[in-house]
Protein backbone atom coordinates (compact mmCIF):
# COMPACT_ATOMS: atom_id res chain seq x y z
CA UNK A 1 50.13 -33.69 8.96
CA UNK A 2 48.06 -36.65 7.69
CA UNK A 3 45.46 -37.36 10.20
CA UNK A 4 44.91 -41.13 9.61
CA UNK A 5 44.65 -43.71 12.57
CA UNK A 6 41.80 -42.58 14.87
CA UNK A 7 40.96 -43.39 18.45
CA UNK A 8 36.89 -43.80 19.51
CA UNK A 9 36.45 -43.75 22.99
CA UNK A 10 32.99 -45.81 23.72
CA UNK A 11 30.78 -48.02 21.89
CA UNK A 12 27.29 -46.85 22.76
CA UNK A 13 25.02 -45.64 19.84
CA UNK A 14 27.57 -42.36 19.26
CA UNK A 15 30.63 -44.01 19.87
CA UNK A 16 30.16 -47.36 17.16
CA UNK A 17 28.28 -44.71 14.43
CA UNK A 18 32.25 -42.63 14.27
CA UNK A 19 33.67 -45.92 14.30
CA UNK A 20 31.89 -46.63 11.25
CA UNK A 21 32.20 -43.31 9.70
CA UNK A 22 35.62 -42.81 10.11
CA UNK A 23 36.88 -46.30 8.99
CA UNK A 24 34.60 -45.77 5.98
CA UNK A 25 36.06 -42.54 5.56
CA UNK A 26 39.35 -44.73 5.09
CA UNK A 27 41.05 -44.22 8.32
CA UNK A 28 42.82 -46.68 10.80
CA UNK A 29 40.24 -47.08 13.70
CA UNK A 30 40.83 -48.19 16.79
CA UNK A 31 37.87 -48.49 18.83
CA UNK A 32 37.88 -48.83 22.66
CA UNK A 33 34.99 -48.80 25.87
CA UNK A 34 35.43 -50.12 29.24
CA UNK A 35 33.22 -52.71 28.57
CA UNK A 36 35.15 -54.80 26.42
CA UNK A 37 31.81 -57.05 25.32
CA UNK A 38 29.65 -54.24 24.51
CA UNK A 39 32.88 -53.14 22.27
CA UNK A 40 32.80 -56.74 20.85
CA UNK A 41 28.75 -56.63 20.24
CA UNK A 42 28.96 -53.23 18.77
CA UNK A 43 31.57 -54.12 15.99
CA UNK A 44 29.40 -56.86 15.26
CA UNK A 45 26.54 -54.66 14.79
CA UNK A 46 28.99 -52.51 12.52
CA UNK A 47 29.51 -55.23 10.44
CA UNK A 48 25.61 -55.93 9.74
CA UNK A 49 25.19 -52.26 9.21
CA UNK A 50 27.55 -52.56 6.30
CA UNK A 51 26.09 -55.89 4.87
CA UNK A 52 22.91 -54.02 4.79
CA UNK A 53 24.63 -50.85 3.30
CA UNK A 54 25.48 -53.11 0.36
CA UNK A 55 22.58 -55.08 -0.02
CA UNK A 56 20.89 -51.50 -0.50
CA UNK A 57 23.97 -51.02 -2.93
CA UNK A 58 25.02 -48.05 -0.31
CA UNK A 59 28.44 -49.04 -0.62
CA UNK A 60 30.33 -51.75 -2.58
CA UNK A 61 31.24 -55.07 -0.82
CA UNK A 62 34.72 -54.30 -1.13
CA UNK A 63 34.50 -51.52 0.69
CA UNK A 64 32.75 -52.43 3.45
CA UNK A 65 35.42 -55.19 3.81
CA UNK A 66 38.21 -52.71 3.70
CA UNK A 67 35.91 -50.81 6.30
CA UNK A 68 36.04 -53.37 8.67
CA UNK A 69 39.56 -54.51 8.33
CA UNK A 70 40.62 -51.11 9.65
CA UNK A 71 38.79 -51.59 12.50
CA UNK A 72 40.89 -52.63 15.61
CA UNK A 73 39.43 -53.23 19.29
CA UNK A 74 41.88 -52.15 21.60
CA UNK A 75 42.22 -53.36 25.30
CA UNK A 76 43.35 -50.04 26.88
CA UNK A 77 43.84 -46.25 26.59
CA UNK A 78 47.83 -47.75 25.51
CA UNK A 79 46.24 -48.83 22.06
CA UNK A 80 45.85 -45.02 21.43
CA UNK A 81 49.74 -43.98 21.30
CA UNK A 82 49.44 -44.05 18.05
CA UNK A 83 46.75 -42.27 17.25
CA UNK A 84 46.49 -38.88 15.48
CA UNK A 85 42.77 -37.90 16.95
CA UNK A 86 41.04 -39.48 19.70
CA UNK A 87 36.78 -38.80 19.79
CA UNK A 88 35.53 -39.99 23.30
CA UNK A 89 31.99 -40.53 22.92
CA UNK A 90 31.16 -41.60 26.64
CA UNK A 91 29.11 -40.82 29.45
CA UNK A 92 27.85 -37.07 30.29
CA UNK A 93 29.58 -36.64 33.62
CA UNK A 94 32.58 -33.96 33.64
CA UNK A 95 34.07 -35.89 36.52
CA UNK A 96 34.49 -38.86 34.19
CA UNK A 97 35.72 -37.00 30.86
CA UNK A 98 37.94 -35.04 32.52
CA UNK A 99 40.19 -38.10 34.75
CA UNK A 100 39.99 -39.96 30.83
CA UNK A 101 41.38 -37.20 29.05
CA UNK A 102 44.30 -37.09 31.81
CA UNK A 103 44.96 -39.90 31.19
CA UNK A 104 44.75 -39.85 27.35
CA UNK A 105 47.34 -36.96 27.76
CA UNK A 106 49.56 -39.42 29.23
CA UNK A 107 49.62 -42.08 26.69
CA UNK A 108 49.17 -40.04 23.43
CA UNK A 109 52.01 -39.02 21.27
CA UNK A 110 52.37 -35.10 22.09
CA UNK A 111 50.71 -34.50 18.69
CA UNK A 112 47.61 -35.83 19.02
CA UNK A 113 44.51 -34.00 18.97
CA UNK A 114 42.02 -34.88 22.14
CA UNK A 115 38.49 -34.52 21.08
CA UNK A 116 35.30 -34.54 22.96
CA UNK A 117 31.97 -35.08 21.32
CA UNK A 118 30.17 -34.00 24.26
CA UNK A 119 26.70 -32.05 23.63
CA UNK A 120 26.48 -30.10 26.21
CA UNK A 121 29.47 -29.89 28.95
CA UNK A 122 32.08 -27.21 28.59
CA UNK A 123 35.22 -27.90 26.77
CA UNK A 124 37.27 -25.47 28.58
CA UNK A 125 36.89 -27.89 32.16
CA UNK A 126 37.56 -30.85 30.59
CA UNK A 127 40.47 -29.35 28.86
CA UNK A 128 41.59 -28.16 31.78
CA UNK A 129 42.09 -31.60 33.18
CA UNK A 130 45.29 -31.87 30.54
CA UNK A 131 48.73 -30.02 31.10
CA UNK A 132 48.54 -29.23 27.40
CA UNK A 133 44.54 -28.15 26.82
CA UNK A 134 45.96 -26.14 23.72
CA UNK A 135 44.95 -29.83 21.43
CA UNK A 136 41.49 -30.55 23.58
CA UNK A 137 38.83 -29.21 21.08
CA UNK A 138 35.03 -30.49 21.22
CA UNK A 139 33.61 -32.45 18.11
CA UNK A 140 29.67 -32.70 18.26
CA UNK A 141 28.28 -35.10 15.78
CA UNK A 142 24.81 -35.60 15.91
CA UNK A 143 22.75 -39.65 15.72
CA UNK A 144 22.98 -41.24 13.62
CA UNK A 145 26.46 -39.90 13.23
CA UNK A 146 27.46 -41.91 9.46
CA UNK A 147 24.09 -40.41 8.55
CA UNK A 148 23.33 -37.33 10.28
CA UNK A 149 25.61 -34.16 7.55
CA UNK A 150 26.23 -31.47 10.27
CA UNK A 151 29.43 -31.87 12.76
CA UNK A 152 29.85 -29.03 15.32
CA UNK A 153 33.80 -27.90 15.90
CA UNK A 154 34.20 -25.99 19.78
CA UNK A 155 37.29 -25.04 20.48
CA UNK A 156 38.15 -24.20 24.58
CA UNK A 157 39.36 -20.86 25.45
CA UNK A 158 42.94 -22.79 25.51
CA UNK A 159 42.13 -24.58 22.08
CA UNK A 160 45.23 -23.65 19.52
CA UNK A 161 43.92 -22.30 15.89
CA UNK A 162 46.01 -24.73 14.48
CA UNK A 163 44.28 -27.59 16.05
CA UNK A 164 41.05 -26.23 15.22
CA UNK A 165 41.56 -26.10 11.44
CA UNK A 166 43.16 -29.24 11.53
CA UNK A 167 39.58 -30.84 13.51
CA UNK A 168 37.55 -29.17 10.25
CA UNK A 169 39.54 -30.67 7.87
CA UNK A 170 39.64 -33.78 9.30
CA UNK A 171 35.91 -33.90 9.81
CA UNK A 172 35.59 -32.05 6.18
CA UNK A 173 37.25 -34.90 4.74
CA UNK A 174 34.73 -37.31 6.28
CA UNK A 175 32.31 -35.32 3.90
CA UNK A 176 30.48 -34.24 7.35
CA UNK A 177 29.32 -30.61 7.06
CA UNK A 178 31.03 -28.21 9.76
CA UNK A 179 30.15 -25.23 11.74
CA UNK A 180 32.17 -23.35 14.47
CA UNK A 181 30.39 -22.72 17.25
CA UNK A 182 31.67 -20.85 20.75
CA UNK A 183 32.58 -23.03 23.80
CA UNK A 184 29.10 -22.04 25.90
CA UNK A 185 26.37 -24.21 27.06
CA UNK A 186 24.46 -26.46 24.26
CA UNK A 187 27.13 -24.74 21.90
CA UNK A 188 24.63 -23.50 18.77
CA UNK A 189 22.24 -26.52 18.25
CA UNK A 190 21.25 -27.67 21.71
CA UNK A 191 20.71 -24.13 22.86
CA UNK A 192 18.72 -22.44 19.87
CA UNK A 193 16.60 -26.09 19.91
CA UNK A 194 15.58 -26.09 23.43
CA UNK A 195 12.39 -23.92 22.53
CA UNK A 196 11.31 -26.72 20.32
CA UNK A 197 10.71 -28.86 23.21
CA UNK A 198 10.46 -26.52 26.32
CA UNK A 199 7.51 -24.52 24.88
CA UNK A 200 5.66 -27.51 23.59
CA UNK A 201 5.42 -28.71 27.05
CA UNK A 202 4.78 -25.65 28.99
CA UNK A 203 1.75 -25.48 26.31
CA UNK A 204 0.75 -28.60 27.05
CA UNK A 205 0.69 -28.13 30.99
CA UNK A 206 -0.73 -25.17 30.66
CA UNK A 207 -4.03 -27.43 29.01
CA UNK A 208 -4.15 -25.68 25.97
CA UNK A 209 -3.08 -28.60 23.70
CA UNK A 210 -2.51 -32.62 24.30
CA UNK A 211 0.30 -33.83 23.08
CA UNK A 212 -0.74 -35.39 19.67
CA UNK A 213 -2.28 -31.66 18.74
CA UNK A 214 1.10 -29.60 19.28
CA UNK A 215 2.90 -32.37 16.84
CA UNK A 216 0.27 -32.21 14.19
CA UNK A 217 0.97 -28.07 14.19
CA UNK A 218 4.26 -28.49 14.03
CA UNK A 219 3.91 -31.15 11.49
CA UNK A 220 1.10 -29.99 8.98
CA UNK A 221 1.32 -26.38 9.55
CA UNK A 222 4.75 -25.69 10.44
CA UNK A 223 6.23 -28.34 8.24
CA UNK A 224 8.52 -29.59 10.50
CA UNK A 225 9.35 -33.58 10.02
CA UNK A 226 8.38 -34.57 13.43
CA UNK A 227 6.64 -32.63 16.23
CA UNK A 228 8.10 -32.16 19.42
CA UNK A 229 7.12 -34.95 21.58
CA UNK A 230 7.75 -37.53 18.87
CA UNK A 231 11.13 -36.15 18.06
CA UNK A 232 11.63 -36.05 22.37
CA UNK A 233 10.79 -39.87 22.40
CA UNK A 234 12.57 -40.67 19.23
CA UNK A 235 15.71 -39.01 21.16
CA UNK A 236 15.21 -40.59 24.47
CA UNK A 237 13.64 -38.75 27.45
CA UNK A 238 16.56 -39.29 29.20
CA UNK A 239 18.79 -37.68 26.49
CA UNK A 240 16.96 -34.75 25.88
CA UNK A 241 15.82 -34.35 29.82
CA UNK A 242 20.10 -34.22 31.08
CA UNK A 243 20.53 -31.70 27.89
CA UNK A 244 18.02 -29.73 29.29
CA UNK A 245 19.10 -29.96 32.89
CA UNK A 246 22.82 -29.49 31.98
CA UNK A 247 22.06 -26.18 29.57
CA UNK A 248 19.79 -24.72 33.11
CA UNK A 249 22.28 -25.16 35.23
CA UNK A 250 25.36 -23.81 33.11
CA UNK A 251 23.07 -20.40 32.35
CA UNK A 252 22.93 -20.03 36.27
CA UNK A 253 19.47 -20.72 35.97
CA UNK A 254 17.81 -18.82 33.23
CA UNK A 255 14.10 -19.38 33.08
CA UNK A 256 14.83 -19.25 29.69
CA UNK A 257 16.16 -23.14 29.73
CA UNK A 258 14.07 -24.27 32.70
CA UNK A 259 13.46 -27.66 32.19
CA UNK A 260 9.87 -29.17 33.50
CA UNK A 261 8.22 -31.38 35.83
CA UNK A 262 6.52 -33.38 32.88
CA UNK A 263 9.57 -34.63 31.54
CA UNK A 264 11.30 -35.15 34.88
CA UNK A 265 8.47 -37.24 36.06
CA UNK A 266 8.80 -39.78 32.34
CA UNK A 267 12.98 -39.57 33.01
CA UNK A 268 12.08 -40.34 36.93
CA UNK A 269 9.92 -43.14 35.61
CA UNK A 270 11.95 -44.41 32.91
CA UNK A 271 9.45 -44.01 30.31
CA UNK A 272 12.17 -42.54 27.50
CA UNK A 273 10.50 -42.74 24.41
CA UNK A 274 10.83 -45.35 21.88
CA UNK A 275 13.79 -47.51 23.24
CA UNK A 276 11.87 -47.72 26.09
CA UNK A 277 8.57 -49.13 24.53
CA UNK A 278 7.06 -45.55 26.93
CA UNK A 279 7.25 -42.06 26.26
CA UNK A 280 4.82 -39.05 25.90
CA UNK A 281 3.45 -41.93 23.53
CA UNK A 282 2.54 -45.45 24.34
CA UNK A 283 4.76 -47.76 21.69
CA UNK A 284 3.61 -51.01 22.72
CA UNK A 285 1.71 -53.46 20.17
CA UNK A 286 -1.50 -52.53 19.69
CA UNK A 287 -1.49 -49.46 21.35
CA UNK A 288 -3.85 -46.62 19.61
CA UNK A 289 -2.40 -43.12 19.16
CA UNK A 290 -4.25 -40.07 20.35
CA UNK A 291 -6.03 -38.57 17.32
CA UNK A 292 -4.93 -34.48 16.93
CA UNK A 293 -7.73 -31.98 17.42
CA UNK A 294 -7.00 -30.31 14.03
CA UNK A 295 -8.04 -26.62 14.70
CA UNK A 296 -6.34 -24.96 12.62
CA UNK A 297 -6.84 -21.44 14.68
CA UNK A 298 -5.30 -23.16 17.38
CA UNK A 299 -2.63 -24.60 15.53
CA UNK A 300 -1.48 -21.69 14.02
CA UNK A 301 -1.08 -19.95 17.66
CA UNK A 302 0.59 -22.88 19.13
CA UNK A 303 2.72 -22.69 16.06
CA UNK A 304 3.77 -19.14 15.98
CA UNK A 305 4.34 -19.26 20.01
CA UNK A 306 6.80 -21.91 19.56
CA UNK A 307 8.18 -20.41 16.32
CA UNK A 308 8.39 -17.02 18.31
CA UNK A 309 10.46 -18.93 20.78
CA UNK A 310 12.93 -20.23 18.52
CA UNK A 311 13.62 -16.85 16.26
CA UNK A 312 14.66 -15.39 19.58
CA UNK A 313 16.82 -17.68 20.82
CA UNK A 314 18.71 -17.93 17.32
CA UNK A 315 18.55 -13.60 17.22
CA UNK A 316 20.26 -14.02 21.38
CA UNK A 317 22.86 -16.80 20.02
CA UNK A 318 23.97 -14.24 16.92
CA UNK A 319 23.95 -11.11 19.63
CA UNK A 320 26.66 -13.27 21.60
CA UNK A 321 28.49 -14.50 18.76
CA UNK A 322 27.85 -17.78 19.52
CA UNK A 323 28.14 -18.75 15.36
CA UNK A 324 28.17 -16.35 12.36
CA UNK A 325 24.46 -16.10 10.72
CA UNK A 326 25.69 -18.24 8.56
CA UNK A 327 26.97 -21.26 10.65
CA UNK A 328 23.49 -20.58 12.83
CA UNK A 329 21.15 -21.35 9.78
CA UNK A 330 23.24 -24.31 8.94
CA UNK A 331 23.45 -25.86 12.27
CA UNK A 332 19.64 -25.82 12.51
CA UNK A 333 18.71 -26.82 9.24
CA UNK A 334 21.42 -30.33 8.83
CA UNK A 335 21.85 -30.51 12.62
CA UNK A 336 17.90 -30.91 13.16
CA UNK A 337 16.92 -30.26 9.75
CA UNK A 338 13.93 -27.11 10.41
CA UNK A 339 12.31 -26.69 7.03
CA UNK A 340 14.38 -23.41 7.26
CA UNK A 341 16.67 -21.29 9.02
CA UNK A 342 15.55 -19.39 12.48
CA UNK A 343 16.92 -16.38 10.77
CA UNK A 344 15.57 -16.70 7.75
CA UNK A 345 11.94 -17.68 8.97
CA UNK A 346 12.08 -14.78 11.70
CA UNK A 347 12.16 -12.56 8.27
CA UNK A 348 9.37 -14.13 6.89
CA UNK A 349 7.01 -14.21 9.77
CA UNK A 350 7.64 -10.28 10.26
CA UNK A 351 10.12 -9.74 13.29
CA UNK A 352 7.67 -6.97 14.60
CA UNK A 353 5.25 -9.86 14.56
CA UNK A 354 7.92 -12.27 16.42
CA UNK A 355 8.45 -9.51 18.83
CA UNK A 356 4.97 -9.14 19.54
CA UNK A 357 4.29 -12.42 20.79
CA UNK A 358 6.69 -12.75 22.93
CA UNK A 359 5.81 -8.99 24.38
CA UNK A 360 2.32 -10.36 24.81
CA UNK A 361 3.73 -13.85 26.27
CA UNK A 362 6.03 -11.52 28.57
CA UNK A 363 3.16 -9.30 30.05
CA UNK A 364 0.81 -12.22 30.04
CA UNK A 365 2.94 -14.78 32.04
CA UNK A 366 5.19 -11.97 33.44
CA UNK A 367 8.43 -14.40 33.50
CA UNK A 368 12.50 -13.85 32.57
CA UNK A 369 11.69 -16.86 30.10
CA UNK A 370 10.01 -14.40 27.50
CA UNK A 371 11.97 -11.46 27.45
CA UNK A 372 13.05 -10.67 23.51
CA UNK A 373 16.41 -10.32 22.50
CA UNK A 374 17.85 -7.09 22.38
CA UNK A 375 18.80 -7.58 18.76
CA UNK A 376 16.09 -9.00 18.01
CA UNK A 377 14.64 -5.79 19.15
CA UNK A 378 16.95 -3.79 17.76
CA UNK A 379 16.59 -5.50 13.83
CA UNK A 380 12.74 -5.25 14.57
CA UNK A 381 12.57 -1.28 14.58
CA UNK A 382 14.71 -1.20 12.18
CA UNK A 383 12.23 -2.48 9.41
């Protein structure tokens, strides 16, 4: 069937970036949040977004104003009976999602597909808030979502194939690239990505690095676009702290995905990064940044520690079957575009090397959090 008129629960950040996407993608949107002026002030900001998109020549001016003539704000969940996919883009809490898609179940045609674009909580429970959980499937887009390429499709245990092909193709069509990823915690991105950010800081609280140091490694000799704690604070400490938090507690506690004091003590404090003027960097006008001790010794170890970190954590994803290889290298690459894929650089570094490290790290430090993967260890003595 012709998925057309779609449903966007929640007009935070997330929620107003599908609305845009998808009524720019040519579909009927109806756009919905509790808060019926925050729906009003984020169409508005919509409609600036596309005045700037043509200024820029982005987009022409007749179809931005096609764009935003498909846009409808609804007044409750009823305004989605007609809808053939509703995205809810709202708060984290399982509690929440799963009494709103009960109720979506109740008001949407039997037909419609119920998606969540959750980041981190299980699709399976808040499927299994809906008689039917066979058309509950999660769709992860990533922020900005008209900008960001990579979309990730998670279908429950319950999820019908059918409904899953039809959530690619819908998503396909919105020229968004896909992957499929299984229905565990952090699905592929927000699990093989929590290195990135973990290790950083257990470097820095360890003293062996300040925080303007790790990012210039990352930066200048890893070549990633933005080190850790700028990327963190670009996020939102609050974002990336829950992610962390949630992905802990759904692994039963691996040290693995431990999350740390450091960045409970900025969430506890609201310093969140950029949005919040306060972060692991000071934003506010006039502030000077911490120069990086550029040792390039140093950087290189901080840089292959992390890197270490990451390979393994992409090799324990693939030994689950978490992705295919080939959905793993794309999910990392346009989901939080690494210069390369984990796979890929785990190759070039030498996995013997990668397993070395974290051998060393394991003996050193003595923790669950550095144990290798056992196919990583398996490729490894293969070579």
């Amino acid at each position: 069937m012709d998925y057309r008129t779609i449903g966007i629960i929640g007009s935070g950040t997330m929620g107003s970036g599908i609305v845009q996407l998808a009524a720019v993608s040519g579909c009927e949107v109806v756009m919905f949040d509790a808060n019926i002026s925050a729906t009003q002030n984020a169409f508005e900001k919509i409609k600036k977004t596309l005045a700037t998109l043509v200024e820029k020549k982005k987009i022409s001016e007749e179809d931005a104003r096609h764009s935003i003539l498909r846009i409808k704000i609804g007044n409750s969940l009823h305004d989605f009976k007609d809808c053939d996919l509703v995205i809810e883009a709202i708060v984290e809490d399982l509690s929440v999602k799963k009494e709103l898609f009960k109720s979506l179940e109740e008001v949407c045609k039997p037909s419609c597909i119920l998606a969540t674009n959750t980041s981190s909580i299980s699709i399976t429970s808040i499927a299994s808030a809906c008689k039917n959980p066979a058309k509950v499937i999660g769709i992860h887009f990533f922020n900005p979502a008209p900008i960001m390429p990579l979309v990730e499709i998670i279908p429950g245990l319950a999820t019908d194939k059918n409904i899953t092909a039809n959530a690619i193709a819908i998503i396909q069509s919105w020229k968004k690239i896909t992957v499929l990823a299984k229905d565990t915690p952090g699905f592929i991105v927000n699990r093989v990505a929590r290195p990135f950010y973990g290790e950083a800081i257990r470097i820095y609280e360890e003293g062996i690095a300040d925080f303007a140091t790790i990012d210039w490694a990352m930066k200048e000799l890893g070549g990633f676009r933005m080190g850790p704690f700028e990327l963190m604070d670009f996020i939102g400490n609050d974002v990336n702290y829950k992610v962390t938090e949630t992905v802990w507690q759904q692994f039963f506690y691996d040290a693995r995905y431990k999350p740390s004091l450091t960045q409970k003590r900025l969430f506890e404090a609201g310093f969140w990064g950029k949005k919040t003027g306060r972060g692991y960097y000071n934003y506010a006008e006039g502030d000077i940044q911490p120069e990086a001790t550029k040792d390039e010794k140093k950087g290189k170890e901080i840089l292959m520690r992390i890197l270490s970190m990451l390979v393994n954590e992409a090799y324990e994803a693939l030994y689950y079957g978490i992705a295919t290889c080939e959905d793993l290298e794309t999910a990392i690459t346009k989901g939080v575009n690494y210069p390369k894929g984990l796979i890929q650089w785990g190759e070039e570094l030498g996995l013997n090397n990668v397993l070395k490290t974290l051998d060393d790290l394991n003996t050193t430090y003595k923790e669950e959090r550095y144990r290798p993967s056992l196919l990583l260890r398996k490729t490894a003595s293969e070579k």
